[in-house]
PDB file of N, CA and C in Angstrom:
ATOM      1  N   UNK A   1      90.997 143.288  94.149  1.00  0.00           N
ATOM      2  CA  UNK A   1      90.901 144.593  93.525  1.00  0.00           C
ATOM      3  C   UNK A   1      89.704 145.324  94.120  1.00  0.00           C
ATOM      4  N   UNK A   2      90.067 146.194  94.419  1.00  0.00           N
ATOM      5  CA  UNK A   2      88.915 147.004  95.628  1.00  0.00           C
ATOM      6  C   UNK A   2      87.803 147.678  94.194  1.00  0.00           C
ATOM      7  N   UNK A   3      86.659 147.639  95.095  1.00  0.00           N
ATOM      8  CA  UNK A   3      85.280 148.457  93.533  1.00  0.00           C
ATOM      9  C   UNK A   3      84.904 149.290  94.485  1.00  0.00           C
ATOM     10  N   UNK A   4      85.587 150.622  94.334  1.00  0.00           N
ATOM     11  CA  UNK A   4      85.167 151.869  95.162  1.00  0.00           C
ATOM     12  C   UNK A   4      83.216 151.961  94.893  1.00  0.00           C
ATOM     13  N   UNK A   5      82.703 151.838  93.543  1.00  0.00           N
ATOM     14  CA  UNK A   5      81.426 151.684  93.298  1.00  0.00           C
ATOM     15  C   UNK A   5      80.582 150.947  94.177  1.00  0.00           C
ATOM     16  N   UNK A   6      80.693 149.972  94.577  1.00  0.00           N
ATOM     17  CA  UNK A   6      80.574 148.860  95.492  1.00  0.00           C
ATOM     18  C   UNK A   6      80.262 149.385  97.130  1.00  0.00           C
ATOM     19  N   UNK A   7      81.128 149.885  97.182  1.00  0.00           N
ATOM     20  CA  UNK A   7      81.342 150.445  99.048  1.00  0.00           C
ATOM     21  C   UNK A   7      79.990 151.281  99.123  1.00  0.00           C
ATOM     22  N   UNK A   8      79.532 152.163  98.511  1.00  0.00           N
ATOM     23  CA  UNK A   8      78.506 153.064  98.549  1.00  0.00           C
ATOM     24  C   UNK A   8      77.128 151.950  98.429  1.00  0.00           C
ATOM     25  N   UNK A   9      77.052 150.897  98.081  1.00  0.00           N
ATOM     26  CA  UNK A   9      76.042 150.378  97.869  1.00  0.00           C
ATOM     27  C   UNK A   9      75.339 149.609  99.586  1.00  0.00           C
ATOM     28  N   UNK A  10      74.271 149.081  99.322  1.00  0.00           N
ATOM     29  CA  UNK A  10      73.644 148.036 100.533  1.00  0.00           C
ATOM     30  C   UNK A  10      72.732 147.169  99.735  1.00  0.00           C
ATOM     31  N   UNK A  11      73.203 145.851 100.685  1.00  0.00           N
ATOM     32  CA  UNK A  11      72.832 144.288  99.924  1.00  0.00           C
ATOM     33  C   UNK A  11      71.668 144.461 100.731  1.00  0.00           C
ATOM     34  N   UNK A  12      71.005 143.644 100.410  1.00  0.00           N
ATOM     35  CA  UNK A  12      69.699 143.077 101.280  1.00  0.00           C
ATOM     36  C   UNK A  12      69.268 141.817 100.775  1.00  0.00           C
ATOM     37  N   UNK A  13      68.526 141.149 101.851  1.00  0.00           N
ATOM     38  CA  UNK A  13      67.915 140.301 101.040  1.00  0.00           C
ATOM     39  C   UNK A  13      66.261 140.113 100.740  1.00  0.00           C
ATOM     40  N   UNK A  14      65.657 139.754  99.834  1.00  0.00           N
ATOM     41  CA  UNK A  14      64.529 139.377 100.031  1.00  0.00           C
ATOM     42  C   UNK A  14      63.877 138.285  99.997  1.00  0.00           C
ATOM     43  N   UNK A  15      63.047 138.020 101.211  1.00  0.00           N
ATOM     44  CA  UNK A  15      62.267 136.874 101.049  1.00  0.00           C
ATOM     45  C   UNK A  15      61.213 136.747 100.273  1.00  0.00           C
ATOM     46  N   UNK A  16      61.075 135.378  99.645  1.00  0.00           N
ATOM     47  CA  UNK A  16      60.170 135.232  98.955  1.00  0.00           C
ATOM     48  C   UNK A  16      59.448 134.078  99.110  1.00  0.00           C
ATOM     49  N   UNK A  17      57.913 133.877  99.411  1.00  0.00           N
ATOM     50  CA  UNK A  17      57.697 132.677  99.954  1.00  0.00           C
ATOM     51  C   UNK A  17      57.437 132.026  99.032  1.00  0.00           C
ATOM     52  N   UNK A  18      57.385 130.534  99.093  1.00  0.00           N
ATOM     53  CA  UNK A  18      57.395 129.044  98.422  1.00  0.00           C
ATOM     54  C   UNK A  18      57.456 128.162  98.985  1.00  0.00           C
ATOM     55  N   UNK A  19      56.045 127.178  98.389  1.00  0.00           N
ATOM     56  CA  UNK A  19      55.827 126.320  98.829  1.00  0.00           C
ATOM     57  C   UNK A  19      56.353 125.098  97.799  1.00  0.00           C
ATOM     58  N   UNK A  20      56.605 123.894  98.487  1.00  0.00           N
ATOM     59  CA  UNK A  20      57.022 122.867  97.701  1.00  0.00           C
ATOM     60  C   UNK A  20      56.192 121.700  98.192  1.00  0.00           C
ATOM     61  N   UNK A  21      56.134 120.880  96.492  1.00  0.00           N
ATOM     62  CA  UNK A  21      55.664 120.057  97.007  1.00  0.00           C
ATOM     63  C   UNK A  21      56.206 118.582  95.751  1.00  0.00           C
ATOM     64  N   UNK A  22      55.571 117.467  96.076  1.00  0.00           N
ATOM     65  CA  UNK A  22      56.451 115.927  95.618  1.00  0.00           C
ATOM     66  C   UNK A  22      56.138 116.060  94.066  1.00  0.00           C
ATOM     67  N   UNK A  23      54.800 117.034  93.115  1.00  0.00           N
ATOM     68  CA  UNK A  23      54.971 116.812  91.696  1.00  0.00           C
ATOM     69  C   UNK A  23      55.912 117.943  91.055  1.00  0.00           C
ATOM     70  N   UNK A  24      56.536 118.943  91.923  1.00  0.00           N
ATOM     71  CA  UNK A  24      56.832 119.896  91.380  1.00  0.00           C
ATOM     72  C   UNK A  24      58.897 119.430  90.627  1.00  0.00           C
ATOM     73  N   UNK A  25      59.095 118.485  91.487  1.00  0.00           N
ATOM     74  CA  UNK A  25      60.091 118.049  91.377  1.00  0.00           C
ATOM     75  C   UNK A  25      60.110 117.322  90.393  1.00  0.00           C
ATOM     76  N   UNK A  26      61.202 117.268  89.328  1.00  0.00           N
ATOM     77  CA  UNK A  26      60.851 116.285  87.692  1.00  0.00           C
ATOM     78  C   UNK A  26      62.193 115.490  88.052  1.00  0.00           C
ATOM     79  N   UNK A  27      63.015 115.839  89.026  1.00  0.00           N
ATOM     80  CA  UNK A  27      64.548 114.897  88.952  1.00  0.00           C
ATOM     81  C   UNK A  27      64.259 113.595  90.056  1.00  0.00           C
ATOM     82  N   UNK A  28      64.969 112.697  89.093  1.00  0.00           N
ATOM     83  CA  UNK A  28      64.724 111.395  90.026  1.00  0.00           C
ATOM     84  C   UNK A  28      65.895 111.077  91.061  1.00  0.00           C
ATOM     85  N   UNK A  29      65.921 110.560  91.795  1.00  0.00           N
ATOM     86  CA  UNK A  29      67.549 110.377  92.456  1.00  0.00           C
ATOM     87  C   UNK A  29      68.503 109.334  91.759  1.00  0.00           C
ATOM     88  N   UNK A  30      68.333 108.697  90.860  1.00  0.00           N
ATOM     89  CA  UNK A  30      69.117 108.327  90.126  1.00  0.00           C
ATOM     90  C   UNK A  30      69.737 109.627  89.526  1.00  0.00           C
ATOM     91  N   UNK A  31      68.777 110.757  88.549  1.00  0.00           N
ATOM     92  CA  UNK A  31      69.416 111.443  87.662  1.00  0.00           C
ATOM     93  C   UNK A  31      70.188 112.610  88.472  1.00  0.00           C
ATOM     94  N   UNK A  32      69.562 113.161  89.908  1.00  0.00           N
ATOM     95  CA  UNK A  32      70.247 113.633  90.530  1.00  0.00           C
ATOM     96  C   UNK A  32      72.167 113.056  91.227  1.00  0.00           C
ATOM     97  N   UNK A  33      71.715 111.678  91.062  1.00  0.00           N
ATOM     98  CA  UNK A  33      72.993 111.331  91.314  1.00  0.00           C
ATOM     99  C   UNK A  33      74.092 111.257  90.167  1.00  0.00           C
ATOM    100  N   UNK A  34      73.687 110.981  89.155  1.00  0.00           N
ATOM    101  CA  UNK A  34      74.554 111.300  87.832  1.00  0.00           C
ATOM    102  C   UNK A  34      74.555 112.247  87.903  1.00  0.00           C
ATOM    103  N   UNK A  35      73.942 113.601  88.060  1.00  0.00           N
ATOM    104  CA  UNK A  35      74.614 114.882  87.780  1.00  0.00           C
ATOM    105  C   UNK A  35      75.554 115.500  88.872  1.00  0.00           C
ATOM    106  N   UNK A  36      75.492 114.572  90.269  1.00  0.00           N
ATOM    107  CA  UNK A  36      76.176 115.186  91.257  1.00  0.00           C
ATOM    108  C   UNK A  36      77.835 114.686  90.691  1.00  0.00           C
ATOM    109  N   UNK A  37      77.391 113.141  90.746  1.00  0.00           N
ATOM    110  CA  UNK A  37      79.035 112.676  89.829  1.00  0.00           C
ATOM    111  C   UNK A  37      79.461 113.325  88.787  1.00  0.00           C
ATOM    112  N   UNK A  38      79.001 114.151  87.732  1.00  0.00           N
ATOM    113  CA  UNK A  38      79.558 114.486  86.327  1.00  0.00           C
ATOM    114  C   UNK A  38      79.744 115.852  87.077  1.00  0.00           C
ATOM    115  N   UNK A  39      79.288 116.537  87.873  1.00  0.00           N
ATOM    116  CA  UNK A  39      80.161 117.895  88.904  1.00  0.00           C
ATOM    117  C   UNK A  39      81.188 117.722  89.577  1.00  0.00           C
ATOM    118  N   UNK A  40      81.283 116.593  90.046  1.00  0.00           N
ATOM    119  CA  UNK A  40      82.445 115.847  90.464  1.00  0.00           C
ATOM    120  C   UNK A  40      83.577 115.042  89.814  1.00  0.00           C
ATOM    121  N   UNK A  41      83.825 114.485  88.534  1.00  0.00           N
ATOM    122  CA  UNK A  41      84.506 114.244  87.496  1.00  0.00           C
ATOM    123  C   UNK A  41      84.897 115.694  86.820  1.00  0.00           C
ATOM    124  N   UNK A  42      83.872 116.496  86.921  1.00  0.00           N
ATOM    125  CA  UNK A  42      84.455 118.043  86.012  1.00  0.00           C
ATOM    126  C   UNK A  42      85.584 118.566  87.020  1.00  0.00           C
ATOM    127  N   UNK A  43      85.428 118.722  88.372  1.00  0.00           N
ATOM    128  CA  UNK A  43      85.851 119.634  89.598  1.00  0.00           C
ATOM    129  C   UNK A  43      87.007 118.620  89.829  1.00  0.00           C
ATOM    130  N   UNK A  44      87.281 117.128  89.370  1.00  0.00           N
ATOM    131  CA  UNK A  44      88.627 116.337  89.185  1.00  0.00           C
ATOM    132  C   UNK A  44      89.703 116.559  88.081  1.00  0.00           C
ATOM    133  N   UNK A  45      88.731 116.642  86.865  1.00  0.00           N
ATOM    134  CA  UNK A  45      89.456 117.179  85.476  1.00  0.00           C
ATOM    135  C   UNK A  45      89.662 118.464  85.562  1.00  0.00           C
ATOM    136  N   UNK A  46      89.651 119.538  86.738  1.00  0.00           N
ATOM    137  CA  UNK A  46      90.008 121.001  86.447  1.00  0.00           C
ATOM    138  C   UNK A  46      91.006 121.155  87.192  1.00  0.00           C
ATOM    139  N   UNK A  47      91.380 119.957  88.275  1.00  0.00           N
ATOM    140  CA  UNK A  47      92.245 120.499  89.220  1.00  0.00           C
ATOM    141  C   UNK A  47      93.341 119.995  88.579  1.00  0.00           C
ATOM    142  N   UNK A  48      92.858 118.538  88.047  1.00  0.00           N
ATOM    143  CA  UNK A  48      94.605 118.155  87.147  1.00  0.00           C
ATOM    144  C   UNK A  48      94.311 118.793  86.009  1.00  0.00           C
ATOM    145  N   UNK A  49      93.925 119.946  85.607  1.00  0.00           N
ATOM    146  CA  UNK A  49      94.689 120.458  84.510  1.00  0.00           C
ATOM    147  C   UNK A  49      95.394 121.668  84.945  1.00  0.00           C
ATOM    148  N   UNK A  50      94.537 122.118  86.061  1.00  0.00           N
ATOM    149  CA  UNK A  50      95.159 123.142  86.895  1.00  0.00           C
ATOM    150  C   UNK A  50      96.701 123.202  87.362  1.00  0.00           C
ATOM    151  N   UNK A  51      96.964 121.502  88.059  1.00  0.00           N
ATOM    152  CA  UNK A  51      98.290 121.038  88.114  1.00  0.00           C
ATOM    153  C   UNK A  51      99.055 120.377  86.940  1.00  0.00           C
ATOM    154  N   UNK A  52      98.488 120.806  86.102  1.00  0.00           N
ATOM    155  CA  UNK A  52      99.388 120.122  84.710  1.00  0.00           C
ATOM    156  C   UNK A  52      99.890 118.553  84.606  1.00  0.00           C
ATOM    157  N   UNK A  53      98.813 117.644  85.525  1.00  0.00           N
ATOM    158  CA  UNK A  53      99.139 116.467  85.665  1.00  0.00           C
ATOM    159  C   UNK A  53      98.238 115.669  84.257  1.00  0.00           C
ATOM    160  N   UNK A  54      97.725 116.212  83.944  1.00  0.00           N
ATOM    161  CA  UNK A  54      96.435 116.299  82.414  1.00  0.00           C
ATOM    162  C   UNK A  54      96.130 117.316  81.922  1.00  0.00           C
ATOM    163  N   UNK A  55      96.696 117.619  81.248  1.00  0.00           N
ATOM    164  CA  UNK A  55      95.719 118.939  80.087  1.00  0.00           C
ATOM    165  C   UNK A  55      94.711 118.267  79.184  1.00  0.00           C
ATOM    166  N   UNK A  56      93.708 119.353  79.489  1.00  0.00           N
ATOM    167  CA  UNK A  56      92.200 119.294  78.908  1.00  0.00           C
ATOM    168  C   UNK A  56      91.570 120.259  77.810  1.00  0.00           C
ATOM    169  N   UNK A  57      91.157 120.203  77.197  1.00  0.00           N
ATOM    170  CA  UNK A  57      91.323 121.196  75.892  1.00  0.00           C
ATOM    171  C   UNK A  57      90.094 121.974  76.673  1.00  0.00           C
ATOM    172  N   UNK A  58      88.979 121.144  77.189  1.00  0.00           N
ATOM    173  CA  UNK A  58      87.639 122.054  77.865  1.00  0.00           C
ATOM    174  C   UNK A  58      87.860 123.014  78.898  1.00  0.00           C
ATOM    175  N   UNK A  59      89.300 122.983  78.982  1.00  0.00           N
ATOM    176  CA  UNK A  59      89.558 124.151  79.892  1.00  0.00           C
ATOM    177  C   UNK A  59      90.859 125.057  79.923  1.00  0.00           C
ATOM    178  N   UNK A  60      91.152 125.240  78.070  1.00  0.00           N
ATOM    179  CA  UNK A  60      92.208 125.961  77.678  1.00  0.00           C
ATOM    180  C   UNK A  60      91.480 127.142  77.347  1.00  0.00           C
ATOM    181  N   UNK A  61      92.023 128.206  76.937  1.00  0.00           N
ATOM    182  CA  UNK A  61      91.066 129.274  76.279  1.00  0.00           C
ATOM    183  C   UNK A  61      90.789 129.508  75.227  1.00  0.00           C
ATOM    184  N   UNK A  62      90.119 130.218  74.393  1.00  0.00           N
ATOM    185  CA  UNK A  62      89.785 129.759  72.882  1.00  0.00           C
ATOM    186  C   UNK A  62      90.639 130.595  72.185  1.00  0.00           C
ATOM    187  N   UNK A  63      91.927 131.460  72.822  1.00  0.00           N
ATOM    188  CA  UNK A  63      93.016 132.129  72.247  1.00  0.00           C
ATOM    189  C   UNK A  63      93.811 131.150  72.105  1.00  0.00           C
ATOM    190  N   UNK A  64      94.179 130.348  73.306  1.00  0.00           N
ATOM    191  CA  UNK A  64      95.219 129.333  72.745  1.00  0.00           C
ATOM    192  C   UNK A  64      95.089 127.762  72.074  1.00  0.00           C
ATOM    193  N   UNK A  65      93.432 127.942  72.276  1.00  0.00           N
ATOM    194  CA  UNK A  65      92.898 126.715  71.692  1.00  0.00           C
ATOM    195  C   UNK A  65      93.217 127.072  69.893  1.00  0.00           C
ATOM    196  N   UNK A  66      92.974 127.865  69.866  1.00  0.00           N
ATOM    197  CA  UNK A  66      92.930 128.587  68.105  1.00  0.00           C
ATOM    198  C   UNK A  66      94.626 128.683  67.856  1.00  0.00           C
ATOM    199  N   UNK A  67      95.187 129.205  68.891  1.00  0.00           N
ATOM    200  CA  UNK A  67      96.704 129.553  67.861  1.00  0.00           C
ATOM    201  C   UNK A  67      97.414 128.363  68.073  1.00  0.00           C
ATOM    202  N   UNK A  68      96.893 127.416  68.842  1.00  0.00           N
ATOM    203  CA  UNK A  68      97.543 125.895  68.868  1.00  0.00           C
ATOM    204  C   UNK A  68      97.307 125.306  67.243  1.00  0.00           C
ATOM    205  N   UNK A  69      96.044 125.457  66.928  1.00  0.00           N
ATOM    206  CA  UNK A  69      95.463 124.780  65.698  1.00  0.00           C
ATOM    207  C   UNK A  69      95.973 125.580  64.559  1.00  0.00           C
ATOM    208  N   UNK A  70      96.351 126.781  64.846  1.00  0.00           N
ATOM    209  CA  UNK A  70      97.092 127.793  63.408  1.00  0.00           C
ATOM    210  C   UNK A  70      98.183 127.248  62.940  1.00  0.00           C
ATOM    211  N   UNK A  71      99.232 126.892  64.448  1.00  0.00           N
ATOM    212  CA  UNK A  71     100.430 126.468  64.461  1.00  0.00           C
ATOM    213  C   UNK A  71     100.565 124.998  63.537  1.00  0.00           C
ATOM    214  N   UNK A  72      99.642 124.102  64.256  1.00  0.00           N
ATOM    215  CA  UNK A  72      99.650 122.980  63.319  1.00  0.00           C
ATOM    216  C   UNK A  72      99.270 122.731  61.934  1.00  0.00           C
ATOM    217  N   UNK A  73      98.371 123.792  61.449  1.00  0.00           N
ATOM    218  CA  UNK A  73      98.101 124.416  60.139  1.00  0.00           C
ATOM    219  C   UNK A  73      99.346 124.576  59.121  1.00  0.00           C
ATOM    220  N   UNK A  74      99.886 125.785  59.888  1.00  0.00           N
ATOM    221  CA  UNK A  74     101.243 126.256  59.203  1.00  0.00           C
ATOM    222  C   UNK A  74     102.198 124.821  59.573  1.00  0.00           C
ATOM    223  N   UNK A  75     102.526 124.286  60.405  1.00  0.00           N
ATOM    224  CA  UNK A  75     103.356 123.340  60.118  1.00  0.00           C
ATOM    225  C   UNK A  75     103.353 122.082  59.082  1.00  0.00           C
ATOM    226  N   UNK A  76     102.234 121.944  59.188  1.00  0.00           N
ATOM    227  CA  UNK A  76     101.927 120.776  58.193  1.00  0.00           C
ATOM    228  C   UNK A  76     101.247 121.290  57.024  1.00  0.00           C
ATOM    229  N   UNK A  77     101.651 122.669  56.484  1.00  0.00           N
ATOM    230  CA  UNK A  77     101.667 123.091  55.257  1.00  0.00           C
ATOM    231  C   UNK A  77     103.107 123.521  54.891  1.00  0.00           C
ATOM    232  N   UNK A  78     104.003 123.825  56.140  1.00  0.00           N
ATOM    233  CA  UNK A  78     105.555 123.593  55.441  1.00  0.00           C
ATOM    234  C   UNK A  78     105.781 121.980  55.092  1.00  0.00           C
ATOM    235  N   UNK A  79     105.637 121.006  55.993  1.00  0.00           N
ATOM    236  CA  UNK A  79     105.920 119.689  55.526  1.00  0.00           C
ATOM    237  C   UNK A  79     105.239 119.482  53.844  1.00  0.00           C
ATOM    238  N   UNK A  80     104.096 119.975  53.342  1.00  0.00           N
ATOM    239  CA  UNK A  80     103.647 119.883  52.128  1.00  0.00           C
ATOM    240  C   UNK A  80     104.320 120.321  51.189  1.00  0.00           C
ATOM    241  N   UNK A  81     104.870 121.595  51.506  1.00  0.00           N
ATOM    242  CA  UNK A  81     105.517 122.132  50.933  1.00  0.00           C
ATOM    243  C   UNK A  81     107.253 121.582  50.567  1.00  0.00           C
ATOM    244  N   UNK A  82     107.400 120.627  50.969  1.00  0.00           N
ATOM    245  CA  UNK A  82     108.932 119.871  51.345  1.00  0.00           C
ATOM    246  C   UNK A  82     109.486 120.989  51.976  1.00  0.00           C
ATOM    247  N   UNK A  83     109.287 121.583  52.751  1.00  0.00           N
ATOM    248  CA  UNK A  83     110.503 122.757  53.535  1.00  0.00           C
ATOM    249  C   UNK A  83     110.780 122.228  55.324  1.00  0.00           C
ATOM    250  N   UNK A  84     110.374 121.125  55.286  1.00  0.00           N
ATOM    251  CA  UNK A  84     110.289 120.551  56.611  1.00  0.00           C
ATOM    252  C   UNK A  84     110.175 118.853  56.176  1.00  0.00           C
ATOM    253  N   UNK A  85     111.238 118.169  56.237  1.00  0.00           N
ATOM    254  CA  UNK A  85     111.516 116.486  56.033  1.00  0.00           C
ATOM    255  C   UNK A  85     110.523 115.639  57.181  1.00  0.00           C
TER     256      UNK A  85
END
């Protein structure tokens, strides 16, 4: 979708200097490596839900997450009701 707003504009970048150094860092490579895997288990669980080989509720929307749960509401208040055996 073209953003006519957009075309009139100019990016740039700016540098900004920084220095680094070994206390500034608080992640260990253990914890860096658990978080690279749990980006990698998420980016596995999105593609099979993407392909409908697993559906995942963490990546339905909260429209159909909600009218899923209405539905089962109302259904299992007709079964209460005996209007559904």
């Amino acid at each position: 979708m073209p953003r006519p707003w957009l075309a009139e504009r100019e990016f740039g970048e700016i540098a900004v200097p920084v220095r680094y150094f070994r206390e500034a860092s608080s992640a260990s490579f253990f914890q860096s490596t658990i978080y690279g895997l749990r980006i990698l288990w998420l980016l596995a669980n999105d593609v099979l839900h993407k392909t409908g080989l697993h559906k995942s509720r963490q990546f339905q929307s909260l429209h159909r997450r909600y009218a899923a749960a209405d539905e089962s509401e109302k259904a299992h208040a007709r079964c209460e009701l005996g209007w559904i055996h």
